[in-house]
Protein backbone atom coordinates (compact mmCIF):
# COMPACT_ATOMS: atom_id res chain seq x y z
CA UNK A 1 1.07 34.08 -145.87
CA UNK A 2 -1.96 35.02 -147.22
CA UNK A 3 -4.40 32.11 -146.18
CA UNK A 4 -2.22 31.64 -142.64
CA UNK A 5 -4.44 31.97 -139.36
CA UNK A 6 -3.91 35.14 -137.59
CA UNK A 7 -2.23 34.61 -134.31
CA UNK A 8 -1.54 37.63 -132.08
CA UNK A 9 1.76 38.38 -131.04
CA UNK A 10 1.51 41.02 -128.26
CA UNK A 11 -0.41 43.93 -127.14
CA UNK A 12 0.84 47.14 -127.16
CA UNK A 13 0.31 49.05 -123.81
CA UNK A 14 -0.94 53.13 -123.91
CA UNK A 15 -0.85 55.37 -120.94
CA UNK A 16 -3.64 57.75 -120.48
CA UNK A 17 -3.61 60.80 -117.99
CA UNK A 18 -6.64 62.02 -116.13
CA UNK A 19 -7.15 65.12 -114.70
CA UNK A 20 -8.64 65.24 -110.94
CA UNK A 21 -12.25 66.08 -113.17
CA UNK A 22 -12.07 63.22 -115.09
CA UNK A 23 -11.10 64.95 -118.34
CA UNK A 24 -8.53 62.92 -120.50
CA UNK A 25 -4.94 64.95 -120.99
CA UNK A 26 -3.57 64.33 -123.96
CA UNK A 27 0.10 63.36 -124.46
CA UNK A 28 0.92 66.57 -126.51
CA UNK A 29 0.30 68.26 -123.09
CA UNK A 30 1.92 66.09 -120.32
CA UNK A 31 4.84 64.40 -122.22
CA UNK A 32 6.36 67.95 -122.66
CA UNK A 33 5.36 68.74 -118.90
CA UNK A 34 6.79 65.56 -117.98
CA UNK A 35 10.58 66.07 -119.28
CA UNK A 36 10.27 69.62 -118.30
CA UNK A 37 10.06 68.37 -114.79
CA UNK A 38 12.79 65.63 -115.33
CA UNK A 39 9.95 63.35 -114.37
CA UNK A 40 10.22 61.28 -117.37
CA UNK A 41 11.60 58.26 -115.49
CA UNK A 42 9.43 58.44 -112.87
CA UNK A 43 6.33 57.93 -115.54
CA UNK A 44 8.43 54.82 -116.96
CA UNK A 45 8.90 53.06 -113.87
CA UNK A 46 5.01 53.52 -112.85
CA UNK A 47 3.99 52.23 -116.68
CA UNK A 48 6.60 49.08 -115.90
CA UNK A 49 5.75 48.34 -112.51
CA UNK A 50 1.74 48.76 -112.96
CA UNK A 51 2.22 46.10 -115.92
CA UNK A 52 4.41 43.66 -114.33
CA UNK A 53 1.82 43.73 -111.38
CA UNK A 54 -0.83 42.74 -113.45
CA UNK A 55 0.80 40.02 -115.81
CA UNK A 56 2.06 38.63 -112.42
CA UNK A 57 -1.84 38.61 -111.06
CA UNK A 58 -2.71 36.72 -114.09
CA UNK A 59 -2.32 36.93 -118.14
CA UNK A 60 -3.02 34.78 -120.72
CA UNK A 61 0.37 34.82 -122.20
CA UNK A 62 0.30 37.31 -124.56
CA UNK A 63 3.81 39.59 -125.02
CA UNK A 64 2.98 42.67 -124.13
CA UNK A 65 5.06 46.19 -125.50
CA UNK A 66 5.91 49.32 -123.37
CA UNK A 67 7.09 52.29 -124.94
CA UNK A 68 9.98 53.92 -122.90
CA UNK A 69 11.20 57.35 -122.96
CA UNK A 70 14.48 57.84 -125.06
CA UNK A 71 16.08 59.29 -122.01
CA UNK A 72 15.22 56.32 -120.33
CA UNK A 73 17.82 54.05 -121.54
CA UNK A 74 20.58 56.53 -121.28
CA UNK A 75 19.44 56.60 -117.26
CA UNK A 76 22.09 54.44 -115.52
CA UNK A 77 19.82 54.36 -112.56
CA UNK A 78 16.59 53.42 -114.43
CA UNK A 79 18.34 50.78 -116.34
CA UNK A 80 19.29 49.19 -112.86
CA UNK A 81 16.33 49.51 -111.41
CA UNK A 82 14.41 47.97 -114.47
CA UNK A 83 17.30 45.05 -114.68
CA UNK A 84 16.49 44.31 -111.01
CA UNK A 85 12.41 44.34 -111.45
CA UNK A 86 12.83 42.05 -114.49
CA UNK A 87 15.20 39.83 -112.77
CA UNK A 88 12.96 39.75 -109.48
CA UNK A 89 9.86 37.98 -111.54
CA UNK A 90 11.36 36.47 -114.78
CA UNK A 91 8.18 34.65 -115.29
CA UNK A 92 6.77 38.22 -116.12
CA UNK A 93 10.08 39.06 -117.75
CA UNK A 94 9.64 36.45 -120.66
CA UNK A 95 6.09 38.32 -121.92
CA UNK A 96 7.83 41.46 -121.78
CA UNK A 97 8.53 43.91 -125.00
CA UNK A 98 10.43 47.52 -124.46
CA UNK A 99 10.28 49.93 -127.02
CA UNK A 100 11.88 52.95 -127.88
CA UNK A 101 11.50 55.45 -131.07
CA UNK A 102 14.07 54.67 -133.60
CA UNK A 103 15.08 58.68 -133.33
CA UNK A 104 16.31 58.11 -129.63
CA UNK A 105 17.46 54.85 -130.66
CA UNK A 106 19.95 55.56 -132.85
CA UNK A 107 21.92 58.79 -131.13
CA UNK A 108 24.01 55.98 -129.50
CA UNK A 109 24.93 52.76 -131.06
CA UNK A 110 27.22 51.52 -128.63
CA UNK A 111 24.77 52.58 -125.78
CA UNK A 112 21.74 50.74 -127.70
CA UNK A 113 23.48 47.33 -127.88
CA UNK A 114 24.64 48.12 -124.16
CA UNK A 115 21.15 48.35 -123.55
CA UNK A 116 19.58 45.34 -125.30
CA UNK A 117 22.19 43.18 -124.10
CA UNK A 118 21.20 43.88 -120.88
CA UNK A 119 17.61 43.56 -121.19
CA UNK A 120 18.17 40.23 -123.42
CA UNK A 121 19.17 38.93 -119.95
CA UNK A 122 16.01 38.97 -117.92
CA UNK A 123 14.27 37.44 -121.03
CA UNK A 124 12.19 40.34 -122.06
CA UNK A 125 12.82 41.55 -125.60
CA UNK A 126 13.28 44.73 -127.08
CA UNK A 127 11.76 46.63 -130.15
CA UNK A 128 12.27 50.08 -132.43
CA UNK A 129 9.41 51.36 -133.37
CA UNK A 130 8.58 54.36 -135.49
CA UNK A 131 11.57 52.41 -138.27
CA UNK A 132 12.58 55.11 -141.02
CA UNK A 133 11.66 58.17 -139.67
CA UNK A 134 15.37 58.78 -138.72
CA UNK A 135 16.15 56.35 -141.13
CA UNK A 136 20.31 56.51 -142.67
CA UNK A 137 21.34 53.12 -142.86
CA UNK A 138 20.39 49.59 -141.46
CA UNK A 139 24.64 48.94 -140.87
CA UNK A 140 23.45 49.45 -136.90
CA UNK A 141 21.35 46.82 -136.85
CA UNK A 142 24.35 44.60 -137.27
CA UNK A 143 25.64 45.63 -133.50
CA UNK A 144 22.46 44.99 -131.79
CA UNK A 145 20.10 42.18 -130.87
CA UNK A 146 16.76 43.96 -131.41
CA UNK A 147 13.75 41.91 -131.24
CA UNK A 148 11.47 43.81 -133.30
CA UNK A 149 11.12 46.54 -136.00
CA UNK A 150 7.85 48.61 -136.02
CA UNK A 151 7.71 50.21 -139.56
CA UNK A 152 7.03 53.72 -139.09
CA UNK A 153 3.19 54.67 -140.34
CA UNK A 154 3.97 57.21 -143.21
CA UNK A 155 6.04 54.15 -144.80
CA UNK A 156 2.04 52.50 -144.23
CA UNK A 157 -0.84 54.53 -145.51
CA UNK A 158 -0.39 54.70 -149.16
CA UNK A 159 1.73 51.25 -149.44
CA UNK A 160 -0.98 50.14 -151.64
CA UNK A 161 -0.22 52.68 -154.59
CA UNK A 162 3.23 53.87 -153.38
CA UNK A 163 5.87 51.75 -155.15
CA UNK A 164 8.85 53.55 -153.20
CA UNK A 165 7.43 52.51 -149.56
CA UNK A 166 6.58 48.72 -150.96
CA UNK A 167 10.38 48.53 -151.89
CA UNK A 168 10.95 49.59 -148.53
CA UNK A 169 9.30 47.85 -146.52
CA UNK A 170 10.56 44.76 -148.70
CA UNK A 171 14.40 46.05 -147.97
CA UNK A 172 13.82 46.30 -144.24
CA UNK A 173 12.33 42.84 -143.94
CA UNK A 174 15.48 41.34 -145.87
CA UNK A 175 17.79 42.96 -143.84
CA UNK A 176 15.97 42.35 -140.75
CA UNK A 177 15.08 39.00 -141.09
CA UNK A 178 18.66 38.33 -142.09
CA UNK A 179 19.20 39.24 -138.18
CA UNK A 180 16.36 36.91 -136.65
CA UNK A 181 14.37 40.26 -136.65
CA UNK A 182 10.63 40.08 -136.65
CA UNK A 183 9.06 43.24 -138.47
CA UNK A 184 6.10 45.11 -137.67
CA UNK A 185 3.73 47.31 -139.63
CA UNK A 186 2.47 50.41 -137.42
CA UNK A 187 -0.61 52.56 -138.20
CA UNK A 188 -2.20 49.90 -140.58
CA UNK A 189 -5.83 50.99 -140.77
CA UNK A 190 -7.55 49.33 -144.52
CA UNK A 191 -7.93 46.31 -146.44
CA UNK A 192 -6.11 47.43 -148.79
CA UNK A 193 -3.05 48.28 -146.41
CA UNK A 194 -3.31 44.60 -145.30
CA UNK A 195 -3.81 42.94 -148.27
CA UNK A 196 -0.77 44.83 -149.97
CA UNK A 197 2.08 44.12 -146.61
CA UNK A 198 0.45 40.26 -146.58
CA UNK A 199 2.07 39.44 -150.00
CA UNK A 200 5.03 41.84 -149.51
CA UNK A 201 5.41 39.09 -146.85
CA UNK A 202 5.48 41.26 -143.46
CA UNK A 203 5.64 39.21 -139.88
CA UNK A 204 2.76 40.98 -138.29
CA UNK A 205 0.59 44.28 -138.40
CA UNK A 206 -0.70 46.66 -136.05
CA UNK A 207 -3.15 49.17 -136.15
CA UNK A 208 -6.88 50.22 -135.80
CA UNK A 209 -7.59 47.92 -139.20
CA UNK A 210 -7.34 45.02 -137.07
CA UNK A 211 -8.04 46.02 -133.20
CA UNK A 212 -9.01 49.72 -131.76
CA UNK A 213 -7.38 50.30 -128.06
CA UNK A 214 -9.57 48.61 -125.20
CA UNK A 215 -9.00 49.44 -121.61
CA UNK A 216 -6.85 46.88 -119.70
């Protein structure tokens, strides 16, 4: 609603790489190193168990979002592993949010309700993010218990002066909301970007027009 109070709904968390100089390496560079290496998991589990270390030291209740690898949640053995974590401390369960790109998402229906379900159990949710990029259909959706919908940021920029995307973004929140899903704009960087998803009705917005990433 357009007069409502904002209220945030969780942080999203980013990983950063530094070199033994100090020099940042950007993702373009170790994310393809990474699955080259088959180390992809390994970076997953050190994201989920640095968090859940430091929402157990203290948080002020604020959800926070972790983006896993694709490959992640087709990992039998990571899926155990982050079952029994969660389960261990469901206190720090509860302000848990996984994410995965809706490409890698939607290779495997069956496997991506599989994998909510199981999650849904320790009380952490679960999110798509990067919605419409791979976009065919929302009939999936119907199979799974998703949390959240991130609407991908090319839907975003121009939604101001780009009819197509505003009936979009309008279909995805009737469909999703249909399914108790909450739905998220990515990438939203101006006024006008908020103004224009605030009376299309959208559930929350994320993006350097209303926070730039802080260190943790």
């Amino acid at each position: 609603h357009p007069n409502a109070e904002r209220t945030l709904n969780h942080r999203e968390i980013l990983l950063r790489v530094v070199d033994d100089e100090g020099n940042m390496i950007p993702a373009g560079i170790f994310i393809p190193q990474a699955k080259r290496l088959g180390l992809v998991q390994e970076f997953d589990k050190l994201v989920v168990s640095e968090v859940m270390a430091r929402l157990a030291r203290g948080s002020d209740g604020v959800r926070v979002a972790i983006n896993l690898f694709a490959s992640s949640i087709r990992d039998t053995g990571f899926n155990d592993w982050l079952v029994r974590e969660l389960g261990r401390q469901p206190e720090v369960a509860r302000q848990m949010v996984f994410e995965i790109a809706e490409y890698g998402a939607v290779e495997d229906v069956a496997l991506l309700k599989s994998w909510v379900d199981r999650i849904r159990t320790t009380g952490a949710r679960t999110s798509i993010d990067h919605f419409g990029k791979a976009f065919k259909s929302f009939g999936y959706l119907c199979d799974t218990r998703i949390d959240y919908l991130k609407i991908d940021g090319s839907f975003i920029s121009d939604i101001a002066e780009n009819k197509d995307h505003r009936f979009f973004v309008e279909s995805v929140m009737k469909s999703a909301h249909g399914r108790d899903i909450t739905v998220v704009a990515e990438s939203v960087e101006s006024q006008a970007e908020i103004d224009t998803l605030t009376s299309l009705g959208i559930d929350a917005l994320q993006g350097y027009g209303l926070a730039r990433p802080a260190a943790w």
